[in-house]
N, C-alpha and C. Protein backbone atom coordinates (compact mmCIF):
# COMPACT_ATOMS: atom_id res chain seq x y z
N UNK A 1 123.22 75.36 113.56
CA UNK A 1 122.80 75.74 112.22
C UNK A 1 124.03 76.18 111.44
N UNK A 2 124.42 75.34 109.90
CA UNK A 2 125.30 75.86 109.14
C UNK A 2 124.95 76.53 108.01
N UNK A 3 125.55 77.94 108.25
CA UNK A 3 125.33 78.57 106.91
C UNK A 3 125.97 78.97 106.19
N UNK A 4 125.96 78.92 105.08
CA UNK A 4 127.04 78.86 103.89
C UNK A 4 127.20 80.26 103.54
N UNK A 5 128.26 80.56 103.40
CA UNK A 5 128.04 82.13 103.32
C UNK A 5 128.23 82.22 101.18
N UNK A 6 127.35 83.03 100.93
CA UNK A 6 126.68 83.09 99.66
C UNK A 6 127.74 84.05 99.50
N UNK A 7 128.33 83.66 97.85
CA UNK A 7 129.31 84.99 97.11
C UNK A 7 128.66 86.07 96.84
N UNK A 8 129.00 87.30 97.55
CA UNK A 8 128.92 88.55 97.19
C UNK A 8 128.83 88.46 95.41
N UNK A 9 127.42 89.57 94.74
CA UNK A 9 127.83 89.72 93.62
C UNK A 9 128.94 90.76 92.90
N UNK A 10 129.25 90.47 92.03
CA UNK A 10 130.65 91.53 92.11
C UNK A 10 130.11 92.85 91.53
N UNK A 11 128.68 93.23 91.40
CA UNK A 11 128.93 94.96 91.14
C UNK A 11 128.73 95.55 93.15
N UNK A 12 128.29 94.25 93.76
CA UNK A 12 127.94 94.67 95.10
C UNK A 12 129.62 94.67 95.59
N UNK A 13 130.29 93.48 95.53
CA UNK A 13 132.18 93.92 96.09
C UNK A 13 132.64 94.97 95.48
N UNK A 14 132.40 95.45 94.33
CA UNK A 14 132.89 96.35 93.82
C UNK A 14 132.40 97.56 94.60
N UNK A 15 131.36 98.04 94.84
CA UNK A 15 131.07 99.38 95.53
C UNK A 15 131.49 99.02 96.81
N UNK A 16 131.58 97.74 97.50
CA UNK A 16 132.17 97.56 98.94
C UNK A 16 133.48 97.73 99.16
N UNK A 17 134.75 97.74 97.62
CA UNK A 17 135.91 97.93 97.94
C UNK A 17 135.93 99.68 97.96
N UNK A 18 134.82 99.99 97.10
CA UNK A 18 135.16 101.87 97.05
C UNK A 18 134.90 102.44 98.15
N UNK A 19 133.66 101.71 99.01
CA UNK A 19 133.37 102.42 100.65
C UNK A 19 134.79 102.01 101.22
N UNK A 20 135.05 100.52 101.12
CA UNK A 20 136.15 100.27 101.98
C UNK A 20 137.21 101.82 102.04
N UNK A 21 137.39 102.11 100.33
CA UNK A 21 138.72 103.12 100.40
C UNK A 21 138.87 104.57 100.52
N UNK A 22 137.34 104.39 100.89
CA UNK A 22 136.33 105.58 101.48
C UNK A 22 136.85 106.06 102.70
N UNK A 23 136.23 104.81 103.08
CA UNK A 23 136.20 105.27 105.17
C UNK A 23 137.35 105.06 105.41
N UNK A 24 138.47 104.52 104.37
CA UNK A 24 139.74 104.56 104.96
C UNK A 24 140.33 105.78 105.29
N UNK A 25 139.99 106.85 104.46
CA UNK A 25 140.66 108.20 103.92
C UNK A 25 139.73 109.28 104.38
N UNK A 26 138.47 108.67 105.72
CA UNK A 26 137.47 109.22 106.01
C UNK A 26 137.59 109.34 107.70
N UNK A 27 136.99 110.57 108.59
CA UNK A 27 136.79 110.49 109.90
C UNK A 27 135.88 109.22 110.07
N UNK A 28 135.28 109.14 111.07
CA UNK A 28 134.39 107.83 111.45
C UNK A 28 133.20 108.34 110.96
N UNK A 29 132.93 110.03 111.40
CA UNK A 29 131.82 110.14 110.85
C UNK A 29 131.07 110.76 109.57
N UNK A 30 132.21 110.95 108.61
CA UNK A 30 131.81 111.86 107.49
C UNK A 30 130.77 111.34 106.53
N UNK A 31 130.49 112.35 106.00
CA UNK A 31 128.93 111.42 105.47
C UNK A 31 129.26 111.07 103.88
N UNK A 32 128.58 110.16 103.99
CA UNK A 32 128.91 109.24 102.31
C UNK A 32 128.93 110.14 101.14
N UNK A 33 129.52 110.18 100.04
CA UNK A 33 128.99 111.42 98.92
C UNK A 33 128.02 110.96 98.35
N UNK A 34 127.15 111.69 98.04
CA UNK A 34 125.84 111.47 97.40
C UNK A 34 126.27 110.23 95.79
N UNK A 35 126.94 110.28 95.15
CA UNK A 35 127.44 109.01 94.27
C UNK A 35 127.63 108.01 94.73
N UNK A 36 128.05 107.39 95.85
CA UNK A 36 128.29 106.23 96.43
C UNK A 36 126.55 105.86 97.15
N UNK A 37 125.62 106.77 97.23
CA UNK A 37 124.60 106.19 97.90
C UNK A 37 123.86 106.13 96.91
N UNK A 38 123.77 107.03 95.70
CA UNK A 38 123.11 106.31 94.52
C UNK A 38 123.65 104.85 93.82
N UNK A 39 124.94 104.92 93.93
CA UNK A 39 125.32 103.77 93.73
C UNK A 39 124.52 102.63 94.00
N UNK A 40 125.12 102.48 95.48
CA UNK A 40 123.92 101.71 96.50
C UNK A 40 122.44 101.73 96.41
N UNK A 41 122.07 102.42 95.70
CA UNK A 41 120.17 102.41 95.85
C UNK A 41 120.04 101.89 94.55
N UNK A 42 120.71 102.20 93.66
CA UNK A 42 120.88 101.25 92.25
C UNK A 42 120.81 99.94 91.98
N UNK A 43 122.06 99.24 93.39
CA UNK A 43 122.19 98.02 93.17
C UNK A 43 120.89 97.65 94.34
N UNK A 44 120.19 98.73 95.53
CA UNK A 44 119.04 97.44 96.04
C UNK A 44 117.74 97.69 95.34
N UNK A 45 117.95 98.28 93.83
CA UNK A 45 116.63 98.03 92.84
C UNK A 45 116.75 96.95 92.35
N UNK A 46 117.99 96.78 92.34
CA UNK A 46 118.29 94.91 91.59
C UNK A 46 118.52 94.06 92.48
N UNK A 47 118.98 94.28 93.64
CA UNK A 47 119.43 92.87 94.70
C UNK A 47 118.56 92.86 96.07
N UNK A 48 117.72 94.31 96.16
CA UNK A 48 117.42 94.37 97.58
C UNK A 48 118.13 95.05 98.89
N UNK A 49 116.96 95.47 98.90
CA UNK A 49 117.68 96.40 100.10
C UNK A 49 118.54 95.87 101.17
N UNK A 50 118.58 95.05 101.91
CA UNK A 50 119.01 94.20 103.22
C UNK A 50 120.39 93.56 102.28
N UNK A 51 120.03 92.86 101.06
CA UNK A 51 121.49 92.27 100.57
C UNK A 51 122.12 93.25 100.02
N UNK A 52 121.84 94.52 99.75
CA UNK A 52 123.33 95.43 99.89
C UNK A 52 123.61 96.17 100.86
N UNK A 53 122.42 97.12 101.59
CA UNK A 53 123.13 97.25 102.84
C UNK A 53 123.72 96.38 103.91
N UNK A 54 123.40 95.71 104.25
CA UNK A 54 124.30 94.43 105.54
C UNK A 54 125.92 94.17 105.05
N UNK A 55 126.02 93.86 103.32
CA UNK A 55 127.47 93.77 103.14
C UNK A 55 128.45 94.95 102.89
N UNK A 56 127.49 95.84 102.86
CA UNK A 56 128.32 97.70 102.56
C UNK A 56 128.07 98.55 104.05
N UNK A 57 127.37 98.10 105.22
CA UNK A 57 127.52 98.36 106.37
C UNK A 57 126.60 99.99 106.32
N UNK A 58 125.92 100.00 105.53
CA UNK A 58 124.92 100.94 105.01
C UNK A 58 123.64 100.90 106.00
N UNK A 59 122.92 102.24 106.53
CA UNK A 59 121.84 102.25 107.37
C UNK A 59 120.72 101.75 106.29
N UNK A 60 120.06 100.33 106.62
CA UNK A 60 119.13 99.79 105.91
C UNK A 60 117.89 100.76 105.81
N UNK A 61 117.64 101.84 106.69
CA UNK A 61 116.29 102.44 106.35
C UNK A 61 116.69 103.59 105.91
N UNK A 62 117.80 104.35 105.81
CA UNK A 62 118.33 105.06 105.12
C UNK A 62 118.69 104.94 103.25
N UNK A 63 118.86 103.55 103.22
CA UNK A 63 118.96 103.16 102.17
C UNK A 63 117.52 102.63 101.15
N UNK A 64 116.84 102.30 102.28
CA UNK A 64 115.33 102.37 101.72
C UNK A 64 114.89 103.47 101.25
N UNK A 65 114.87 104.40 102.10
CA UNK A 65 114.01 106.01 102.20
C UNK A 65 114.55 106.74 101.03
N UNK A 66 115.92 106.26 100.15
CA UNK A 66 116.70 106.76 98.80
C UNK A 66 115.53 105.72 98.01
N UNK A 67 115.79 104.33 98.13
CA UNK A 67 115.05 103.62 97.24
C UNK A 67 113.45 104.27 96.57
N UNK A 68 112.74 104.77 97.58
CA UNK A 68 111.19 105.20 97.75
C UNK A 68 111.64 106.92 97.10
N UNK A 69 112.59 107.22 96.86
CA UNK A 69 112.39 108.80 96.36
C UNK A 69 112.35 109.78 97.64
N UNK A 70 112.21 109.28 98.64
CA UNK A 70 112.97 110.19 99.40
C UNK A 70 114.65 110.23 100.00
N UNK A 71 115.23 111.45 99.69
CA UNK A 71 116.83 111.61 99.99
C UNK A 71 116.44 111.93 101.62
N UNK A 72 118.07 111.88 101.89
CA UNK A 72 117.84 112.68 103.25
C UNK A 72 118.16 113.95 103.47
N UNK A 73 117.27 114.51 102.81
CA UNK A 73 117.27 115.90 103.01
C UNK A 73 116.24 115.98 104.51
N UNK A 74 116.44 117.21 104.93
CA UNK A 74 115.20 117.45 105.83
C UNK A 74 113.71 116.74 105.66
N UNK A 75 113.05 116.57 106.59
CA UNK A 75 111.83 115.69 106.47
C UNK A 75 111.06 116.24 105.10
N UNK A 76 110.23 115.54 104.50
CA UNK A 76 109.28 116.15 103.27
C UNK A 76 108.10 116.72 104.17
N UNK A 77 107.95 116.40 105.05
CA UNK A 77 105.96 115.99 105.71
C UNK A 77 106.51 117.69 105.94
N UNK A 78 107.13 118.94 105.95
CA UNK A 78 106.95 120.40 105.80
C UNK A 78 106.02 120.42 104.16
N UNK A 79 106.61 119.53 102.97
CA UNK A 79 106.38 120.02 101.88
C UNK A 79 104.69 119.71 101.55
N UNK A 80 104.75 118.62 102.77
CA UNK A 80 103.11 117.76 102.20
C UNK A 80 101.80 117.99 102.92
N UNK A 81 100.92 118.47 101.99
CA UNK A 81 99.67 119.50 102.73
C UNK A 81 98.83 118.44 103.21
N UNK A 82 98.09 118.34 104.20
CA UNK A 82 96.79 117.57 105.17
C UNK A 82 95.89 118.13 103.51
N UNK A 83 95.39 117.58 103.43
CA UNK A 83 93.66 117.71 102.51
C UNK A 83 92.39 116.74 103.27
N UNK A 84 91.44 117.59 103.92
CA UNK A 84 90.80 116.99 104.75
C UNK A 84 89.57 117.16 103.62
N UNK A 85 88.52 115.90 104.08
CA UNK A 85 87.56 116.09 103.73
C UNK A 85 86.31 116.05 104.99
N UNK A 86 85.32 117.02 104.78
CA UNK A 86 84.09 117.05 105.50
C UNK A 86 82.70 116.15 104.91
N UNK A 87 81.96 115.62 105.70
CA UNK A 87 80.93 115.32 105.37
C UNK A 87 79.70 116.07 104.98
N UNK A 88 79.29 116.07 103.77
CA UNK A 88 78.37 116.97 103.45
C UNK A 88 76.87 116.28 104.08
N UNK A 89 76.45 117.48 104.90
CA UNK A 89 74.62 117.03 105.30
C UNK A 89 74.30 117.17 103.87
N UNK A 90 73.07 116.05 104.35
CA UNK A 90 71.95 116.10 103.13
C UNK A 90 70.97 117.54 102.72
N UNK A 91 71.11 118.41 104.18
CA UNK A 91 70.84 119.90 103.27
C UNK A 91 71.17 119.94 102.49
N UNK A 92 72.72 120.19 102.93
CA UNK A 92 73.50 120.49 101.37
C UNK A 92 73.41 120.22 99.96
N UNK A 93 73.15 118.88 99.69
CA UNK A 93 73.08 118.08 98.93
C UNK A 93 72.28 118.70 98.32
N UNK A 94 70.49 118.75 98.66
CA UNK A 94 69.66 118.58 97.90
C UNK A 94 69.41 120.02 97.31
């Protein structure tokens, strides 16, 4: 199978040369600054998630979970209440 490798769009090379000069000037593991991952969640409202993370080497569900309004802050599910509902008998009712 031949596949043609498709040109990067250039606002996507463009944030791939700033990670590049990122992690150059970076330990292996320091964490991205919050501007470079909005960046990134910017461009996968317009290109998709998978075609900018795979060429910016970005955690694809990390980069989703920004897309959907959640950051990675600590989990939300502390902030988000259960609301149960019961079945009312027809005592009740009437």
């Amino acid at each position: 199978m031949n596949r043609k490798a498709t040109p990067l769009p250039e606002p996507i090379a463009q944030l791939q040369r700033q990670l590049d000069q990122y992690r150059s000037t970076q330990s292996r593991r320091a964490k991205l600054p919050e501007s470079l991952w909005q960046s990134a969640a910017e461009l996968a409202r317009q290109y998709g998630v998978h075609s900018v993370a795979h060429p910016l080497r970005l955690d694809y569900m990390r980069l989703k979970r920004r897309l959907n309004g959640l950051a990675d802050s600590p989990r939300q599910s502390a902030e988000m209440a259960f609301v149960g509902e019961f079945p009312v008998s027809m005592r009740e009712v009437s």
